[in-house]
Protein backbone atom coordinates (compact mmCIF):
# COMPACT_ATOMS: atom_id res chain seq x y z
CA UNK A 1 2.45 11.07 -3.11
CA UNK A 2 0.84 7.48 -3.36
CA UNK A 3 1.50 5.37 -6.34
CA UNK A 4 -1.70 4.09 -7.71
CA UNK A 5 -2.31 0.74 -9.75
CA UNK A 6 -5.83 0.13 -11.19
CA UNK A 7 -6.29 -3.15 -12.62
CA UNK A 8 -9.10 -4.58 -14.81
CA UNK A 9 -9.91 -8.30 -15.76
CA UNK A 10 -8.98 -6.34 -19.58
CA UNK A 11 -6.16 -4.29 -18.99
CA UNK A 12 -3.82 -2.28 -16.83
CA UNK A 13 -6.74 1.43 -16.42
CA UNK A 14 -3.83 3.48 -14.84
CA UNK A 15 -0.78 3.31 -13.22
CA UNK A 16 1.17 6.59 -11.94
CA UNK A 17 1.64 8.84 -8.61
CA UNK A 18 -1.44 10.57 -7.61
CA UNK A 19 -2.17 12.94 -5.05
CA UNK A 20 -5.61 11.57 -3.26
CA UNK A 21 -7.90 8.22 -4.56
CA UNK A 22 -11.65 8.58 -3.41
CA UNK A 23 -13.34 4.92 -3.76
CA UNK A 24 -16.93 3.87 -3.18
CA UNK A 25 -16.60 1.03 -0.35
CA UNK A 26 -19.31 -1.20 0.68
CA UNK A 27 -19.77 1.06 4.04
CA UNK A 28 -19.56 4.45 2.09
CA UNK A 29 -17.31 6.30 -0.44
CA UNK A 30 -13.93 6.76 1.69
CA UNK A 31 -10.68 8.91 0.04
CA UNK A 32 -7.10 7.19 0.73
CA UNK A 33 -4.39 10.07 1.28
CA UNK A 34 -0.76 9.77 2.11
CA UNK A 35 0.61 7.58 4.82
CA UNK A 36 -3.18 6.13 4.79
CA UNK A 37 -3.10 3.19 7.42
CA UNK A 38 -2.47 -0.39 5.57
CA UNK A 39 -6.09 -1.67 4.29
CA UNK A 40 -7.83 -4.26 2.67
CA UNK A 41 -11.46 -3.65 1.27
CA UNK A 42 -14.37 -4.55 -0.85
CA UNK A 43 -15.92 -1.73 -3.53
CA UNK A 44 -19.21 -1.33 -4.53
CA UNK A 45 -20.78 0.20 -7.72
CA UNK A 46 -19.84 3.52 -8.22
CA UNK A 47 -16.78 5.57 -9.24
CA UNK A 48 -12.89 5.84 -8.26
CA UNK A 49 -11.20 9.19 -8.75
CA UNK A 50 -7.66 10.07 -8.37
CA UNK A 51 -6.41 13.43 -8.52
CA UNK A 52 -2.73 13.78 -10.68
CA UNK A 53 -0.67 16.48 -11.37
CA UNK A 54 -2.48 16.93 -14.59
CA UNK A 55 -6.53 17.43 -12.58
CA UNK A 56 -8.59 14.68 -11.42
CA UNK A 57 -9.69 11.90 -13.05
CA UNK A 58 -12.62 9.45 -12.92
CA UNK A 59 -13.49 5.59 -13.86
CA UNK A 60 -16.71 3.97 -13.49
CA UNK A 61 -17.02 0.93 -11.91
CA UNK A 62 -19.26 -2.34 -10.79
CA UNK A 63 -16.95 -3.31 -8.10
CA UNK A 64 -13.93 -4.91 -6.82
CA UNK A 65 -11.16 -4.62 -3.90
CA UNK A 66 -8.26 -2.10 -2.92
CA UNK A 67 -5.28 -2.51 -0.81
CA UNK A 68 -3.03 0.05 0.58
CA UNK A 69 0.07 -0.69 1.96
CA UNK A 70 3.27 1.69 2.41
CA UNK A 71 1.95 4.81 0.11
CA UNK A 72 0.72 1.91 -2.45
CA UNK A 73 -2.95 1.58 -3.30
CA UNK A 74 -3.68 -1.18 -5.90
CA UNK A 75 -7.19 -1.93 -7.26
CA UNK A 76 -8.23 -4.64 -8.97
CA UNK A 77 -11.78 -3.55 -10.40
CA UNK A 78 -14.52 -4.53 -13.45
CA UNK A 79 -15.07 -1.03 -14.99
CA UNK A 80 -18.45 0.01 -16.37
CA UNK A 81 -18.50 0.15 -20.15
């Protein structure tokens, strides 16, 4: 499992384990899975989606960055309103 953090200039969007995180990077949308190799990126416009125990899940954004490290992926995005 991966912990996920996704961050917003307006609040904390969602923090929990998840399963999978799909993100739309400035080459292409990539997905981050367990033991993922440590990373640093941009993101373009387009979506994030996480999959939880619960289903997936899906938030809008304009962009922003993502690191992984260790099993944690932290975003720090603007979301589309």
């Amino acid at each position: 499992m991966l912990q996920l953090k996704i961050v917003s200039p307006e609040k904390i969007e969602f923090e929990g384990e998840v399963e999978s995180v799909l993100v739309p990077g400035t080459q292409g949308q990539f997905e981050i899975l367990n033991d993922h190799a440590p990373l640093i990126s941009t993101l373009d416009k387009g979506f994030v989606e996480y999959g939880t125990k619960e289903g997936k899940h899906r938030v809008d954004i304009l962009g922003g960055f993502v690191e992984v490290q260790k099993n944690v992926v932290s975003l720090c995005v603007e979301v589309k309103e």
